[in-house]
Protein backbone atom coordinates (compact mmCIF):
# COMPACT_ATOMS: atom_id res chain seq x y z
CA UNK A 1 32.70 22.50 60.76
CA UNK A 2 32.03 19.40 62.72
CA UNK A 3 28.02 18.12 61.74
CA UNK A 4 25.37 17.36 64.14
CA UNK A 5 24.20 14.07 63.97
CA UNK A 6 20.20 14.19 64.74
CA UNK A 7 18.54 12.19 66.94
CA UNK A 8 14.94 10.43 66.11
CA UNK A 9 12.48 9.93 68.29
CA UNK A 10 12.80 6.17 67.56
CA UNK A 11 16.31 7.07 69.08
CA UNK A 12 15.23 8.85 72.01
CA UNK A 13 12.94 6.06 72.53
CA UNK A 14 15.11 3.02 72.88
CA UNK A 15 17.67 5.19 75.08
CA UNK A 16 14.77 6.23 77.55
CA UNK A 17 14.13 2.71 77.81
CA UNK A 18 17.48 1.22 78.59
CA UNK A 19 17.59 4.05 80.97
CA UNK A 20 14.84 2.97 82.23
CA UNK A 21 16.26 -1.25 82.75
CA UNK A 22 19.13 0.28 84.18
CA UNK A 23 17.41 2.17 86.81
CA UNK A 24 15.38 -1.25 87.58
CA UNK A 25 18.61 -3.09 87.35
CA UNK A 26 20.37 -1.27 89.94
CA UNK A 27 17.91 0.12 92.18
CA UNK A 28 15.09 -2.30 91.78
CA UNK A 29 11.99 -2.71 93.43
CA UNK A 30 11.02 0.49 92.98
CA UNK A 31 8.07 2.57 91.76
CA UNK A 32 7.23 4.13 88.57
CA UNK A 33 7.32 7.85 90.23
CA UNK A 34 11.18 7.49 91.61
CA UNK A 35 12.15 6.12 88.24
CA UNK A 36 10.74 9.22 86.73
CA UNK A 37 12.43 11.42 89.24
CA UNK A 38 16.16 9.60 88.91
CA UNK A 39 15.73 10.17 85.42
CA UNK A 40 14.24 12.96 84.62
CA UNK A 41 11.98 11.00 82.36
CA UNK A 42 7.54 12.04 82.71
CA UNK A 43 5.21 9.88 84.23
CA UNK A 44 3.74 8.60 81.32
CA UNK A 45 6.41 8.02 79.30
CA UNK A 46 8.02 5.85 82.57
CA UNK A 47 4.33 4.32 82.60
CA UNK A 48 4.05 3.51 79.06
CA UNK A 49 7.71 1.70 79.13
CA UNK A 50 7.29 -0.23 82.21
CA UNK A 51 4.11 -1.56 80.70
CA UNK A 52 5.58 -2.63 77.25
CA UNK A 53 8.57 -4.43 79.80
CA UNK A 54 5.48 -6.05 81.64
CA UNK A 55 4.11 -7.46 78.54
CA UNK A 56 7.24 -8.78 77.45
CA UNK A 57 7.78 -10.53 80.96
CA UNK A 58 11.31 -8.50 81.53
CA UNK A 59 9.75 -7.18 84.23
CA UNK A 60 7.14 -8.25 87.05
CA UNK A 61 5.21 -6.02 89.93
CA UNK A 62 6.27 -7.34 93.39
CA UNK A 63 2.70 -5.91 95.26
CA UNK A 64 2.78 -2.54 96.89
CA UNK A 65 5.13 -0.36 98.39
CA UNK A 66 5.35 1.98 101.42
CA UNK A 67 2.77 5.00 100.75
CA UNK A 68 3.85 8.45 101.25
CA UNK A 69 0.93 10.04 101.69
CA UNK A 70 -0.67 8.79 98.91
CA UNK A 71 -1.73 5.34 96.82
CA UNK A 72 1.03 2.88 97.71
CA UNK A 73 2.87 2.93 94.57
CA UNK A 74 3.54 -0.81 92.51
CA UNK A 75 6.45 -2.24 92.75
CA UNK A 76 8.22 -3.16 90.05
CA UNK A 77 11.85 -5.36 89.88
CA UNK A 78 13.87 -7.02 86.77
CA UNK A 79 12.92 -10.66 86.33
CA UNK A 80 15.85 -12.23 87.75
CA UNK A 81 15.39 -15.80 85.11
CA UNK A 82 14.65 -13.87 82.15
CA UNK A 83 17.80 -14.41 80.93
CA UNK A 84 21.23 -15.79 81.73
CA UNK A 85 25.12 -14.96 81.20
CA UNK A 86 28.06 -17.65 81.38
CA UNK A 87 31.40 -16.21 82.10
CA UNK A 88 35.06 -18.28 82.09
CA UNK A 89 37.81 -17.22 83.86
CA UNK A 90 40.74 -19.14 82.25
CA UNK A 91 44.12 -19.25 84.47
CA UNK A 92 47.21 -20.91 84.29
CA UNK A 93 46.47 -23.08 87.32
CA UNK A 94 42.05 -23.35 87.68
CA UNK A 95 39.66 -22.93 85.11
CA UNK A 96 36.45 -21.31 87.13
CA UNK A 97 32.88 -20.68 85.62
CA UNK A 98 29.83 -19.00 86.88
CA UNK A 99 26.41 -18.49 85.53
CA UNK A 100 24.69 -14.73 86.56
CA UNK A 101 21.17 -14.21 86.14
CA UNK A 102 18.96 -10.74 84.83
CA UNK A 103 19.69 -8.90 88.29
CA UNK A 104 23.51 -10.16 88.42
CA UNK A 105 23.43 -12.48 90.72
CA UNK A 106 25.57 -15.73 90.84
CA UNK A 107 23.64 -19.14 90.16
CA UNK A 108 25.92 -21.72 89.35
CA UNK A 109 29.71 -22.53 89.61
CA UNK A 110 32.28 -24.76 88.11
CA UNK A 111 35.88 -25.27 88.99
CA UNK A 112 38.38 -27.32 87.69
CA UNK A 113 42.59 -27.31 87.69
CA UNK A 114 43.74 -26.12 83.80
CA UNK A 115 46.46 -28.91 83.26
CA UNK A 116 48.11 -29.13 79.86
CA UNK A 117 46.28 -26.14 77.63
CA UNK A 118 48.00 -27.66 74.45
CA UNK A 119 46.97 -29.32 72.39
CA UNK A 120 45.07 -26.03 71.73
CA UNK A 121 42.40 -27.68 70.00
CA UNK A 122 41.92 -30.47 72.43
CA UNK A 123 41.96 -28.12 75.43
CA UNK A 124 39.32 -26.18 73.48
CA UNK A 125 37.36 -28.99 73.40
CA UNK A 126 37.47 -29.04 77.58
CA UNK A 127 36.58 -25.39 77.83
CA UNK A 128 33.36 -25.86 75.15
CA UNK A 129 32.52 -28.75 78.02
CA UNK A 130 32.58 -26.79 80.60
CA UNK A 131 30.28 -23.81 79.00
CA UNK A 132 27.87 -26.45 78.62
CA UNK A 133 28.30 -28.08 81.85
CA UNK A 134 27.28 -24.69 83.34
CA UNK A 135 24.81 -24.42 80.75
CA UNK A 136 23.06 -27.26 81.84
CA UNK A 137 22.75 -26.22 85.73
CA UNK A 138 20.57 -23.76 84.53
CA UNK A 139 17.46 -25.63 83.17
CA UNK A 140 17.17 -23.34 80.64
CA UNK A 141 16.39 -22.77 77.17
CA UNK A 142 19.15 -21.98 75.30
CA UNK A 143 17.94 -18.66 73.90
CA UNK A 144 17.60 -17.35 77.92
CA UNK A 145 21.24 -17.56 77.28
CA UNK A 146 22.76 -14.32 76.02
CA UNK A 147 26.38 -16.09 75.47
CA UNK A 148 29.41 -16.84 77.55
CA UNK A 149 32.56 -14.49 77.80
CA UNK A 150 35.80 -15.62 78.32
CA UNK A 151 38.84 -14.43 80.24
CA UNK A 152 42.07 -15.45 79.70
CA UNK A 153 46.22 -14.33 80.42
CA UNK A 154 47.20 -12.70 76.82
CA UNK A 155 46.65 -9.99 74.13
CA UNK A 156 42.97 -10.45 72.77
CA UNK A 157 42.14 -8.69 69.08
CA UNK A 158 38.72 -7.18 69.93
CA UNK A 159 37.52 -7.38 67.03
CA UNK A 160 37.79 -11.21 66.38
CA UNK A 161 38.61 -12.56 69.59
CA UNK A 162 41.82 -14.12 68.06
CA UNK A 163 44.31 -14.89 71.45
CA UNK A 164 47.04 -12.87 69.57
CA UNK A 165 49.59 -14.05 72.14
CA UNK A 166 49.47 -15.40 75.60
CA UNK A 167 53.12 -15.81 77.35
CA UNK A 168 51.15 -18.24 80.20
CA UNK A 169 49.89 -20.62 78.06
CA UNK A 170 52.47 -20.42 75.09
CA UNK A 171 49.46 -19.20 72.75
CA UNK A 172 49.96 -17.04 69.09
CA UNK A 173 47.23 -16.31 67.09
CA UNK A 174 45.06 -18.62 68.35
CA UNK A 175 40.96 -17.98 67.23
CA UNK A 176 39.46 -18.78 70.37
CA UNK A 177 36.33 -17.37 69.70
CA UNK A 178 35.75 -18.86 66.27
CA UNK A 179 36.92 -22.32 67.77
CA UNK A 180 34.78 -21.84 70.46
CA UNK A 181 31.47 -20.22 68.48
CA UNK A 182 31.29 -23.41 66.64
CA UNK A 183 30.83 -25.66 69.68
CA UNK A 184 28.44 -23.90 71.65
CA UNK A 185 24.79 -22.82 70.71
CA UNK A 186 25.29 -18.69 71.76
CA UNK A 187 27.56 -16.35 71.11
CA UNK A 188 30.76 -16.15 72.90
CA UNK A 189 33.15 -13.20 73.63
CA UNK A 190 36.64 -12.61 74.40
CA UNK A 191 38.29 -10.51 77.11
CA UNK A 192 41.77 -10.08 79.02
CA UNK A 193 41.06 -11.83 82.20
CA UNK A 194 42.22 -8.31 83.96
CA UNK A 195 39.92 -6.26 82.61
CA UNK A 196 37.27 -8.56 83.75
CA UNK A 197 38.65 -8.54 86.79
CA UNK A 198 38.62 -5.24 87.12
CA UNK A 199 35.26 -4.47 85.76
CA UNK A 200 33.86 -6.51 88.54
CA UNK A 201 35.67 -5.15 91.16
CA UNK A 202 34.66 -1.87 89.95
CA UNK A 203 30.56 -3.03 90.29
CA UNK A 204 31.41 -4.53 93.88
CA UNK A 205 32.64 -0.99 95.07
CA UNK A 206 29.64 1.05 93.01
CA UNK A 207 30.77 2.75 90.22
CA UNK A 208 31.04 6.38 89.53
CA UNK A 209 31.97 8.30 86.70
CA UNK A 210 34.00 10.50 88.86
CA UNK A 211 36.12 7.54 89.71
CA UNK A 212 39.23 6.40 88.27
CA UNK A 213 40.35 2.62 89.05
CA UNK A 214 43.68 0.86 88.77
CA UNK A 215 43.00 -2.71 89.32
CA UNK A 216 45.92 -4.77 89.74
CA UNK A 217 45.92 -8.93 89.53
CA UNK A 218 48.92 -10.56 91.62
CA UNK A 219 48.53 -14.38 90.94
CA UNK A 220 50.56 -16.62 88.96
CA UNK A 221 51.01 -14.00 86.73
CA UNK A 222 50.80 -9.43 87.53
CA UNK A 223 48.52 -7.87 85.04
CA UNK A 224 46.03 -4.54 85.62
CA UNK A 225 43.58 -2.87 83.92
CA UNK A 226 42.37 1.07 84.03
CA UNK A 227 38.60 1.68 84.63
CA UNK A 228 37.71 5.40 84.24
CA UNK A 229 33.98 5.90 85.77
CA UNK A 230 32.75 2.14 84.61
CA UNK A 231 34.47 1.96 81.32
CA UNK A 232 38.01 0.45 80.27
CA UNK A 233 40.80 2.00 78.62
CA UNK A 234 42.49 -0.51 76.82
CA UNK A 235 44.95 1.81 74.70
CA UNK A 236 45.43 2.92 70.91
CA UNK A 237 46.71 -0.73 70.17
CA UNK A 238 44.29 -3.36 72.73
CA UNK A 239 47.44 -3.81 75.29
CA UNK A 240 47.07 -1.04 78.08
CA UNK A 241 47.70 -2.34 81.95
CA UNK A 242 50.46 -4.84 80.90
CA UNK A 243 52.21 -3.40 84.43
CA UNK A 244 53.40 -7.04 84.90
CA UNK A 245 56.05 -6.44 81.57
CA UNK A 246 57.56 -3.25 82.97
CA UNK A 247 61.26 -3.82 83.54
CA UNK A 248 61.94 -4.24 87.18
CA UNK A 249 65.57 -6.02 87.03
CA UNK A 250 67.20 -5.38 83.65
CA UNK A 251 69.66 -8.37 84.20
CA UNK A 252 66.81 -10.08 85.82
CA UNK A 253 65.77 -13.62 84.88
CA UNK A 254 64.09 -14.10 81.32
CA UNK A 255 60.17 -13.89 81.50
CA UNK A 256 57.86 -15.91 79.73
CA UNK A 257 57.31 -13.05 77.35
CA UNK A 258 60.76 -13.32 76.19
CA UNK A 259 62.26 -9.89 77.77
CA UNK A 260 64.36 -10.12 80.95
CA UNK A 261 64.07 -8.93 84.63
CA UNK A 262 59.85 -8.21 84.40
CA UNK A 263 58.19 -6.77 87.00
CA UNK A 264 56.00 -10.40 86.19
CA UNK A 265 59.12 -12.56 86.61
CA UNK A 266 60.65 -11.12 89.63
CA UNK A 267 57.50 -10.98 91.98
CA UNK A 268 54.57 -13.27 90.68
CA UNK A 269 53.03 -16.20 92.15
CA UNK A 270 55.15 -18.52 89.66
CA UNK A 271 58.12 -15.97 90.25
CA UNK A 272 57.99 -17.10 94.30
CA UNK A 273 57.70 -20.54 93.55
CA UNK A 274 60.57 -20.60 91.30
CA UNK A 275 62.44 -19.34 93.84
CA UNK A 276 61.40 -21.27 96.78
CA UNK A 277 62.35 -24.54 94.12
CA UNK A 278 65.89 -22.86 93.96
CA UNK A 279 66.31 -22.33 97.93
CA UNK A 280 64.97 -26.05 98.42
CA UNK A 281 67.31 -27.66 95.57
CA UNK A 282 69.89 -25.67 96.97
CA UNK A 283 70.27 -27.22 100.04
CA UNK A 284 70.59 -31.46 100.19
CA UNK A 285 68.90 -33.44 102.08
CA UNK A 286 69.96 -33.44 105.84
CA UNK A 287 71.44 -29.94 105.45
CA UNK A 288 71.94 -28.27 108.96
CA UNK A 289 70.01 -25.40 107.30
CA UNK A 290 67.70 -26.72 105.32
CA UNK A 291 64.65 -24.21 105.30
CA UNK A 292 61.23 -24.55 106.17
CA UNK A 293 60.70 -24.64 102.84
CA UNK A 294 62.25 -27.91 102.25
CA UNK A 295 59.84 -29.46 104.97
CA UNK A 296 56.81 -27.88 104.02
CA UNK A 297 57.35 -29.46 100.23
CA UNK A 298 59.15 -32.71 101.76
CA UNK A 299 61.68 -32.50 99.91
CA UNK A 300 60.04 -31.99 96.42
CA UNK A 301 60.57 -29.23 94.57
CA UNK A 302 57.20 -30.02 92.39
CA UNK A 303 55.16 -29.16 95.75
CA UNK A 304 56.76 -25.82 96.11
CA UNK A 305 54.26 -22.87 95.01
CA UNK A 306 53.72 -19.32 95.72
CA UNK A 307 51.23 -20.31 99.04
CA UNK A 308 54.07 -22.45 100.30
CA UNK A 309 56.57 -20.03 100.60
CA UNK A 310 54.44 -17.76 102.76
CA UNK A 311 54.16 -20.48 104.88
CA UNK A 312 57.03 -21.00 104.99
CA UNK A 313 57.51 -17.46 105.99
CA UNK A 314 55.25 -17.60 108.49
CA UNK A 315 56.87 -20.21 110.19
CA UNK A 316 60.18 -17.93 110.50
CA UNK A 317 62.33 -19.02 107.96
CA UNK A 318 64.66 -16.40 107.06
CA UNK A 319 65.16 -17.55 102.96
CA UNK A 320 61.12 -17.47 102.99
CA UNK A 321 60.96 -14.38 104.34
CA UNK A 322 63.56 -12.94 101.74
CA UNK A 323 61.63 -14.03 98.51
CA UNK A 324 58.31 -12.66 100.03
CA UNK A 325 59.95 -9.46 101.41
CA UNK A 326 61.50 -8.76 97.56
CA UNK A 327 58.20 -9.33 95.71
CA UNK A 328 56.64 -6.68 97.74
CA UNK A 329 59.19 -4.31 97.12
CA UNK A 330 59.31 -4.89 93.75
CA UNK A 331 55.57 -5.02 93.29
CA UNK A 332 55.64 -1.59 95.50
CA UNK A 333 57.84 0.15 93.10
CA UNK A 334 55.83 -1.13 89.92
CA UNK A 335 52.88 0.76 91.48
CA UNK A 336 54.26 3.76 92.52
CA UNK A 337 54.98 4.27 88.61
CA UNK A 338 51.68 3.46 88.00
CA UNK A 339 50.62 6.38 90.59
CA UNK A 340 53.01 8.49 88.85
CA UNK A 341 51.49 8.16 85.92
CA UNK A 342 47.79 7.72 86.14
CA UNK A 343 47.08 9.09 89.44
CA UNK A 344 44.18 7.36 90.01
CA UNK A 345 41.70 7.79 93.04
CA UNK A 346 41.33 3.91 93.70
CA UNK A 347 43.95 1.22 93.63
CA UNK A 348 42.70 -2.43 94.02
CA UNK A 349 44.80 -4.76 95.04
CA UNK A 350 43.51 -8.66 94.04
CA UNK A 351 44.02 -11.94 93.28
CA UNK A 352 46.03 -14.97 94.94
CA UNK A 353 49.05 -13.44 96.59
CA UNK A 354 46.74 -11.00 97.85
CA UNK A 355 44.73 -13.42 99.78
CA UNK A 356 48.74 -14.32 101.91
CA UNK A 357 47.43 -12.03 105.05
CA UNK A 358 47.15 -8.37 105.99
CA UNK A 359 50.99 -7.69 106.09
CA UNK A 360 51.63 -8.81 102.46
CA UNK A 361 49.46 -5.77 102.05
CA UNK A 362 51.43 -3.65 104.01
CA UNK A 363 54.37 -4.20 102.94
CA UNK A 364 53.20 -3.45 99.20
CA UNK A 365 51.89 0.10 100.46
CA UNK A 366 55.52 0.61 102.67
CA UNK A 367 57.11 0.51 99.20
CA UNK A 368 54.91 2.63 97.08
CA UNK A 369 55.59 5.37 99.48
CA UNK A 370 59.29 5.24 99.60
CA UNK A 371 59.49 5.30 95.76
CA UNK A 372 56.17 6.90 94.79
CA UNK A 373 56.92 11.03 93.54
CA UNK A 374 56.12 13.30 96.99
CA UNK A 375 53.02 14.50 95.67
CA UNK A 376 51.29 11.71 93.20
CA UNK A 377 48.97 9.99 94.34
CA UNK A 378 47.69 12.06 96.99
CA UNK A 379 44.47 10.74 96.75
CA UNK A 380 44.49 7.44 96.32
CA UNK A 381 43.19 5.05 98.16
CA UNK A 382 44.40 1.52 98.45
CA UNK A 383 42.15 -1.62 98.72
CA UNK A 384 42.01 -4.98 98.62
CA UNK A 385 39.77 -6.64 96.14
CA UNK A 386 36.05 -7.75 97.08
CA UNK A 387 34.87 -10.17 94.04
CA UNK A 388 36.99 -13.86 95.89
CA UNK A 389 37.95 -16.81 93.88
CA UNK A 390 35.08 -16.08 91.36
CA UNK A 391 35.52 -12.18 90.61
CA UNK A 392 37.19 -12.84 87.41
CA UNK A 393 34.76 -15.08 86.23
CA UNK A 394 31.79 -12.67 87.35
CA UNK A 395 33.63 -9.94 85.40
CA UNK A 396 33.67 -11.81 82.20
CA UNK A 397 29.41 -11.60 82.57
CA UNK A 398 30.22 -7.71 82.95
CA UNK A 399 32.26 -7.76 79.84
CA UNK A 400 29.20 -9.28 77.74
CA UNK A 401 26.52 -7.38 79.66
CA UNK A 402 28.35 -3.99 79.07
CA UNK A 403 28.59 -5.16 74.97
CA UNK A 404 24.97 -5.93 74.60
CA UNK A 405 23.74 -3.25 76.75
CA UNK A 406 26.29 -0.90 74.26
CA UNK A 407 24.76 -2.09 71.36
CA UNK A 408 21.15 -2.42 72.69
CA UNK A 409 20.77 -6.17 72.03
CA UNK A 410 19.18 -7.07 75.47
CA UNK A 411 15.89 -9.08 75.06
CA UNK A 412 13.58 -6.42 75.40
């Protein structure tokens, strides 16, 4: 028979008073009476923590609030420069970095283009830069910093932050963390950049435990991730929502992964711009039907990318229209297995192709119902994402915020 494990007071104590942050965190200013009526917590035990977060300057009172009847009640609201997370969102084309503060709120930015990530050592060296660029907006002390997470394309080992493999940047077993804990003065952690992305998106819409999120990422490469009330699934083995890998053309061309005809290689940013390079060194110069394509990128296939060919598209031509058409589709019928299977309530559409125009959109949804099962999915509904440019970024400062709040390391 299964033991209970007993809780101590000291226990009951420390969970009361997370509660208690979390509350502030996400419903802040607000009075010591409401935060012991959305918890169910007494007065004076509400009283007694709030006072202990006063003293430890985690907390400040903001003056008085609205009376109901009564005393107006203090005010009381996280302080938003107690302390600081860095997050990295590492992509095949930008590298972007944000700094949140206490009450999650964006302070600082960074944005450069990736380049050449190899040699791995020497690109580490750029991304240990740029954490302490960042760092230094902040006019901080160092120990305001809880650490910086970082998410990248690839298979991350949880448990040591190794970059197991990464098909976008050619990576295997690279120990990104340990590279990048010895350069930096806090601790860093690892994520895939989809589950950040996800994580984030999931905050922008307002969690709920009831809710079950598929968030999908259609940029240069197709990944997702599976959020199930405010928590990730990421599978018996680390690799869950690896939708881009799903076979969509079994004699299809060979993806960077090494298998042929993915979902990832067939309809991806990089998978458009291959094929707009194709149309465009197809046809010579002076062709009578040379595409729109081929003027856009005058005449150089190194200026062709995904954004191009839409375009391109939009400007009628018919080759354009082809290569943008079939990515939908296939995207389409990548998601209505994903409906299939999960049948979540929300799917979240995001990143870079996503940001092409409404009918992009459209077209996606046209082709999840005409191959989704008659009655999956019933409930879904089908969104674009909120989070921008940064999202990814913002999510890696979820990822560490969720791992110290697990583990009750916050600076309380």
């Amino acid at each position: 028979m299964q033991q209970f494990r007993k809780i101590d007071k000291i226990q009951i104590a420390q969970i009361n008073k997370y509660n208690v942050i979390r509350c502030l965190m996400r419903e802040g200013p607000i009075n010591r009476a409401a935060i012991a009526k959305r918890l169910g917590l007494s007065i004076p035990t509400v009283m007694f923590i709030t006072e202990t977060l006063l003293k430890s300057t985690f907390i400040r009172s903001i003056g008085k609030g609205v009376s109901s009847g009564g005393k107006p009640p203090e005010m009381l609201e996280i302080v938003p420069e107690r302390f600081f997370y860095i997050g990295l969102d590492i992509g095949r084309t930008m590298i972007r970095a944000v700094a949140v503060n206490a009450v999650s709120r964006q302070v600082a930015c960074v944005e450069e283009p990736t380049n050449n990530p190899a040699p791995e050592k020497k690109f580490v060296d750029r991304i240990a830069g740029i954490i302490l660029k960042i760092a230094g907006q902040l006019k901080t002390e160092n120990n305001r910093i809880l650490g910086a997470s970082i998410a990248m394309p690839g298979l991350i080992e949880k448990e040591t932050g190794v970059v197991l493999f990464s098909p976008d940047f050619g990576w295997n077993n690279i120990p990104l963390q340990e590279w990048l804990t010895a350069k930096i003065p806090f601790p860093v952690l690892l994520e895939n950049a989809n589950r950040a992305l996800a994580l984030n998106e999931v905050f922008l819409m307002g969690g709920e435990n009831s809710h079950t999120t598929f968030a999908v990422n259609l940029g240069y490469g197709i990944g997702a991730a599976l959020v199930i009330g405010e928590d990730l699934y990421t599978g018996a083995s680390g690799t869950s929502g690896e939708i881009g890998h799903i076979t969509a053309l079994p004699q299809g061309p060979v993806c960077h992964c090494g298998n042929r005809g993915c979902l990832e290689a067939v309809a991806s940013g990089a998978a458009i711009a291959a094929q707009g390079k194709s149309v465009l060194e197809s046809q010579g110069p002076g062709s009578r039907k040379a595409s729109k394509i081929r003027e856009l990128a005058a005449g150089d296939p190194e200026k062709v990318d995904a954004a191009l060919v839409f375009r391109a598209r939009e400007l009628g031509d018919k080759e354009a229209a082809r290569i943008v058409n079939s990515a939908a589709e296939h995207i389409g019928i990548g998601l209505s297995m994903a409906i299939n299977v999960l049948d979540p309530d929300r799917l979240v559409l995001c990143g870079g192709l996503m940001r092409n125009g409404p009918f992009f959109l459209e077209k996606i949804k046209a082709s999840i119902e005409t191959h989704r099962m008659r009655q999956a999915g019933r409930a879904v509904i089908i969104s674009t994402g909120r989070g921008g440019e940064y999202s990814t970024a913002n999510g890696a400062c979820r990822v560490l915020s969720n791992s110290l709040w697990r583990n009750r390391q916050l600076p309380v």
